[in-house]
PDB file of N, CA and C in Angstrom:
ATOM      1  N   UNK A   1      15.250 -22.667 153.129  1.00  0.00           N
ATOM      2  CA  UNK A   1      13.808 -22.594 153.264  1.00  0.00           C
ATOM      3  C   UNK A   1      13.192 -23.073 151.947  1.00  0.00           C
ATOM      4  N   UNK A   2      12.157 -23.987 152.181  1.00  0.00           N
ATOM      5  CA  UNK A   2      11.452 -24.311 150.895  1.00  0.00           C
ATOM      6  C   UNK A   2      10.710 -23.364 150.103  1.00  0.00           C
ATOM      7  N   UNK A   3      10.215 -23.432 148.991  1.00  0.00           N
ATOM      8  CA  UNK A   3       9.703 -22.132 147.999  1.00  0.00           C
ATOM      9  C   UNK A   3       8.579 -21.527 148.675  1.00  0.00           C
ATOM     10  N   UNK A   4       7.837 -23.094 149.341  1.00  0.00           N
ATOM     11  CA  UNK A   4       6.513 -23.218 149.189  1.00  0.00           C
ATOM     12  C   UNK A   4       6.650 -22.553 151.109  1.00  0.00           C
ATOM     13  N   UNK A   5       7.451 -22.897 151.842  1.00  0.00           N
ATOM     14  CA  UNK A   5       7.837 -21.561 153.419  1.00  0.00           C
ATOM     15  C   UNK A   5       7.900 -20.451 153.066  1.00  0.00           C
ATOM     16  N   UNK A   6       8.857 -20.257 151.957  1.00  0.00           N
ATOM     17  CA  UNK A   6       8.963 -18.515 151.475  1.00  0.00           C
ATOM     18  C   UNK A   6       8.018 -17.996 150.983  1.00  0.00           C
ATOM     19  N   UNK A   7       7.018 -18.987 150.137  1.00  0.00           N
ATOM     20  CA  UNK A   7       5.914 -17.821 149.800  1.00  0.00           C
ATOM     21  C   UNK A   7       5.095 -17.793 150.856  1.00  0.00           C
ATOM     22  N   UNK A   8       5.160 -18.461 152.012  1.00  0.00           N
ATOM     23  CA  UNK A   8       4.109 -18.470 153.150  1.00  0.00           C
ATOM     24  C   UNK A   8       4.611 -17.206 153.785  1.00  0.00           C
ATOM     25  N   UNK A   9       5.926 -17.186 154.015  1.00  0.00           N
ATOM     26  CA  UNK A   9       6.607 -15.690 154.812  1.00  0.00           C
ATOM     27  C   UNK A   9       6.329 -14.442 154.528  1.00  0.00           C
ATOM     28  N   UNK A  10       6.661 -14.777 152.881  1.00  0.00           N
ATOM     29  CA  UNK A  10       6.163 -13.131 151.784  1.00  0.00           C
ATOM     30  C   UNK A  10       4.667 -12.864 152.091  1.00  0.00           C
ATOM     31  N   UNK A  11       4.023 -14.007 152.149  1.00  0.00           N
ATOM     32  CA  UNK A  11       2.045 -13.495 152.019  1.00  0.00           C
ATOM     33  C   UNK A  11       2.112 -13.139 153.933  1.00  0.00           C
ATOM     34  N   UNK A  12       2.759 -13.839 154.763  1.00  0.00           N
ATOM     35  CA  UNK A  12       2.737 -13.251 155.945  1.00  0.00           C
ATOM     36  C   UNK A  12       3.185 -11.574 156.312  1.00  0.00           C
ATOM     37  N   UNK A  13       4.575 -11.523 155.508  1.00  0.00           N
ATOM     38  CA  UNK A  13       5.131 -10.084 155.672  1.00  0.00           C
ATOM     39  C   UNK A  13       3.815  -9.281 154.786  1.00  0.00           C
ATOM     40  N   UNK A  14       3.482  -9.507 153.603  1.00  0.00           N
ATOM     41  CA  UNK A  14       2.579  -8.592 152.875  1.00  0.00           C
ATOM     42  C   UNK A  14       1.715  -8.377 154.109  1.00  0.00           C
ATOM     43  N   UNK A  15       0.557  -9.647 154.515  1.00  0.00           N
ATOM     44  CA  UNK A  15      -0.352  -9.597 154.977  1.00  0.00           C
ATOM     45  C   UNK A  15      -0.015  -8.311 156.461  1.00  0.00           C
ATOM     46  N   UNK A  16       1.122  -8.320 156.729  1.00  0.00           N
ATOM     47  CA  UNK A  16       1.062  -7.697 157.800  1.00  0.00           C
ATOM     48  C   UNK A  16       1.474  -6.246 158.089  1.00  0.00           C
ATOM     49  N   UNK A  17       1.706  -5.902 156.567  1.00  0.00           N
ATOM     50  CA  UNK A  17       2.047  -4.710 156.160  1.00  0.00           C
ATOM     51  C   UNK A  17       1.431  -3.742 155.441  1.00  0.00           C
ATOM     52  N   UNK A  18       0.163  -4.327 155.008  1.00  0.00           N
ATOM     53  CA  UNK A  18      -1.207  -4.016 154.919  1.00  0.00           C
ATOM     54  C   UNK A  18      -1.834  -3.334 155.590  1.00  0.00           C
ATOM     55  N   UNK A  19      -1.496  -4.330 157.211  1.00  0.00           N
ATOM     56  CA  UNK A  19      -2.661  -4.102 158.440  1.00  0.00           C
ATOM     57  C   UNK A  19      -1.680  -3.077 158.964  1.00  0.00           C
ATOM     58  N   UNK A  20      -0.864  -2.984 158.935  1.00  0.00           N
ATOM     59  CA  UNK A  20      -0.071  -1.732 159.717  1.00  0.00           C
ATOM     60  C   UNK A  20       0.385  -2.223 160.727  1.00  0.00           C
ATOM     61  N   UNK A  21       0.915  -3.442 160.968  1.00  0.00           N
ATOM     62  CA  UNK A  21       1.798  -3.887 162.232  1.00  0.00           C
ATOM     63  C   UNK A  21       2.888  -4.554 162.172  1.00  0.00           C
ATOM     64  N   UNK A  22       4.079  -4.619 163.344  1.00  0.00           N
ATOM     65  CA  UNK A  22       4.793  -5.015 162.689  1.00  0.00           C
ATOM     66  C   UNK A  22       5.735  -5.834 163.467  1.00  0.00           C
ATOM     67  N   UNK A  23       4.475  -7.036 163.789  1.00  0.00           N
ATOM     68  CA  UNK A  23       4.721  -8.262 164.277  1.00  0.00           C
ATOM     69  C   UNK A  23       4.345  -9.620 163.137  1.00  0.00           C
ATOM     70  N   UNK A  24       5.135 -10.232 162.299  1.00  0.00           N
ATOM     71  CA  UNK A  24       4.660 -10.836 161.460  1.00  0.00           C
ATOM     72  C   UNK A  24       4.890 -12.827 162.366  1.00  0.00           C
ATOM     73  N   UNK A  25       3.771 -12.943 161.973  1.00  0.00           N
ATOM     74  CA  UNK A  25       3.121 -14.609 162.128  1.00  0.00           C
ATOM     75  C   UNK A  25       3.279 -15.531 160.956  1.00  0.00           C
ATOM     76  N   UNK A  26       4.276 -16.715 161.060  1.00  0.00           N
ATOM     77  CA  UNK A  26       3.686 -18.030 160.127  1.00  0.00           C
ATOM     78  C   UNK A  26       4.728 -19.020 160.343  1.00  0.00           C
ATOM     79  N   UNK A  27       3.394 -20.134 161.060  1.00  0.00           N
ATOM     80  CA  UNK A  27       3.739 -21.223 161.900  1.00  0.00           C
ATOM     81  C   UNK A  27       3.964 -21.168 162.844  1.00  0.00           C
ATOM     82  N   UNK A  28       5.288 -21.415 162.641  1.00  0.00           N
ATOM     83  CA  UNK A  28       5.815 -21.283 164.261  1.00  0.00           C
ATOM     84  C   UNK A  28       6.851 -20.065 164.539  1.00  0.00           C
ATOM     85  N   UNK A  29       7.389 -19.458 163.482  1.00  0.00           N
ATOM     86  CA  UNK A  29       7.576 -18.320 163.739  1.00  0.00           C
ATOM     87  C   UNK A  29       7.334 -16.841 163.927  1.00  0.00           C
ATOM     88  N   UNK A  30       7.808 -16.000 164.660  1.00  0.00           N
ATOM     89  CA  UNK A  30       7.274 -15.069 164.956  1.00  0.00           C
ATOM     90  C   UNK A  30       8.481 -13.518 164.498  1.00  0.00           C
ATOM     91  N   UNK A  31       8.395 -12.810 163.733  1.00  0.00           N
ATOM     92  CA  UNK A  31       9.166 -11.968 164.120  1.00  0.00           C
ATOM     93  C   UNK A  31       9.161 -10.328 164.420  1.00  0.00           C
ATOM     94  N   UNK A  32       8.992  -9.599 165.360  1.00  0.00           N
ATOM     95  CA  UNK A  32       9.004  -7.863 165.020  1.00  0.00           C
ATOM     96  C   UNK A  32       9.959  -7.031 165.122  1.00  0.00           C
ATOM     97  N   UNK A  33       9.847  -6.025 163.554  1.00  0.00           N
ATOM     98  CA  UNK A  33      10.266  -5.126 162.930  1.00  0.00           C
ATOM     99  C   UNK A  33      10.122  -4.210 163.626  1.00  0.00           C
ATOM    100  N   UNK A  34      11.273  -3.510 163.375  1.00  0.00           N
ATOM    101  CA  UNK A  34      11.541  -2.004 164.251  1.00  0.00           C
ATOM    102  C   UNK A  34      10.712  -0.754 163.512  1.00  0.00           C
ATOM    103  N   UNK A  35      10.706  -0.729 162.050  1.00  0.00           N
ATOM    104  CA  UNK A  35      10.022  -0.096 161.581  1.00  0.00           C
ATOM    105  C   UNK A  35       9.703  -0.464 159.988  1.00  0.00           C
ATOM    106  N   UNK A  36       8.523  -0.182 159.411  1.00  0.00           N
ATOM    107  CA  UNK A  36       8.193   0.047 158.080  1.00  0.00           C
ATOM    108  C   UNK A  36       8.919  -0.057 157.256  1.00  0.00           C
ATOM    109  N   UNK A  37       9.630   0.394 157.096  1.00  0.00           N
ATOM    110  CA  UNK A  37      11.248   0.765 156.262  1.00  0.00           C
ATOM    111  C   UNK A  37      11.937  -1.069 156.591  1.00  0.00           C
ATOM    112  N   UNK A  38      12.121  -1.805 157.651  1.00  0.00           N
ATOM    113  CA  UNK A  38      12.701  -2.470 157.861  1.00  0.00           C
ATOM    114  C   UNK A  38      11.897  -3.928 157.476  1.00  0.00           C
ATOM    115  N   UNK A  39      10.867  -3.411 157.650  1.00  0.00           N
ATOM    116  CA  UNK A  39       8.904  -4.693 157.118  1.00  0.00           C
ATOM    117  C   UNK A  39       9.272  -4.700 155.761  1.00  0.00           C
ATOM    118  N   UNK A  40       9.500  -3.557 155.412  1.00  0.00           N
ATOM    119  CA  UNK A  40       9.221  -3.569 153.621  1.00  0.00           C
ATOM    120  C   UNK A  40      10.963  -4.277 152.483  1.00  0.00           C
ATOM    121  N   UNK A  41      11.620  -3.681 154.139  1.00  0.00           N
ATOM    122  CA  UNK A  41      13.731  -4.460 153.544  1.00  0.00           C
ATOM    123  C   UNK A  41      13.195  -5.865 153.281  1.00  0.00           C
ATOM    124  N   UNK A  42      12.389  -6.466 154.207  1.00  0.00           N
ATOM    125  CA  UNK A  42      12.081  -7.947 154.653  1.00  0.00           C
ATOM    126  C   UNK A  42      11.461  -8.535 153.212  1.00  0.00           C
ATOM    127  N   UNK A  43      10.228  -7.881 152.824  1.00  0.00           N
ATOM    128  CA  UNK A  43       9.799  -7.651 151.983  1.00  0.00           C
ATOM    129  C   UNK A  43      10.274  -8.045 150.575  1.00  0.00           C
ATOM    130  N   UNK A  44      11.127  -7.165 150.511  1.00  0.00           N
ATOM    131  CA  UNK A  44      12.265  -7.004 149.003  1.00  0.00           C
ATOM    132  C   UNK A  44      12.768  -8.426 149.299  1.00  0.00           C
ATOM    133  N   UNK A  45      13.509  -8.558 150.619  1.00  0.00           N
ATOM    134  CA  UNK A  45      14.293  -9.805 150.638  1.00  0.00           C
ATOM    135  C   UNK A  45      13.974 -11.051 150.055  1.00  0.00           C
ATOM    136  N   UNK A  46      12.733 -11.111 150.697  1.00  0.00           N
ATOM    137  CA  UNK A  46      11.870 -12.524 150.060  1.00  0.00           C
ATOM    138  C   UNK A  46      11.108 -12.478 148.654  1.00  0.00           C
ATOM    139  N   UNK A  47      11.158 -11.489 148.470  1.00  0.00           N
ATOM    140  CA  UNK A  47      10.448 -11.442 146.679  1.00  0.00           C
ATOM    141  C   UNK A  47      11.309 -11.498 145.580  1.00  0.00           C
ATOM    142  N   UNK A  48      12.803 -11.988 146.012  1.00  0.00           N
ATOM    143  CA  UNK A  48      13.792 -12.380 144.758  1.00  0.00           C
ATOM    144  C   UNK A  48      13.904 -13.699 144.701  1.00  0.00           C
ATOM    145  N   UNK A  49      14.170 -14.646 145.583  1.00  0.00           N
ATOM    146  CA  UNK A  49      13.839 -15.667 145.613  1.00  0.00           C
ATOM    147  C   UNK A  49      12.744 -16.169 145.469  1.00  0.00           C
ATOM    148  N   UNK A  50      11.463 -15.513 145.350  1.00  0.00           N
ATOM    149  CA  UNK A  50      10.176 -16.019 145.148  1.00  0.00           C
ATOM    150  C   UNK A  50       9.913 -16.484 143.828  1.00  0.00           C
ATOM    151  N   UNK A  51      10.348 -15.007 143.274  1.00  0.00           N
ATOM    152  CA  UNK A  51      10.124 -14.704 141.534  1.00  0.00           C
ATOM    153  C   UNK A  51      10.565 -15.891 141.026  1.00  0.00           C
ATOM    154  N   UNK A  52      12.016 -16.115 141.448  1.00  0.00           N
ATOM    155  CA  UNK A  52      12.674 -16.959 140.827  1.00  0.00           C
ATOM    156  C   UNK A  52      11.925 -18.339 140.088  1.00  0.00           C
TER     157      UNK A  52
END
């Protein structure tokens, strides 16, 4: 995934973890989380490679 997809994913997962749901949108993908705990794993995931 390019930097510039991953930070679109991370501001999607943030954005949608904000609103309290946990169906996240960007582009053409779609994905939903079983729970909070699992939004926020997603979360962590993509913010190490971001930093980078």
């Amino acid at each position: 995934m390019t930097p510039d997809r991953l930070a679109a994913w991370r501001e999607a997962l943030l954005e949608a973890r904000f609103r309290g749901v946990l169906t996240v949108k960007a582009g053409d993908k779609s994905v939903t989380y079983r729970s909070d705990a699992e939004l926020a794993a997603a979360i962590a995931a993509v913010e190490e490679p971001v930093a980078e």
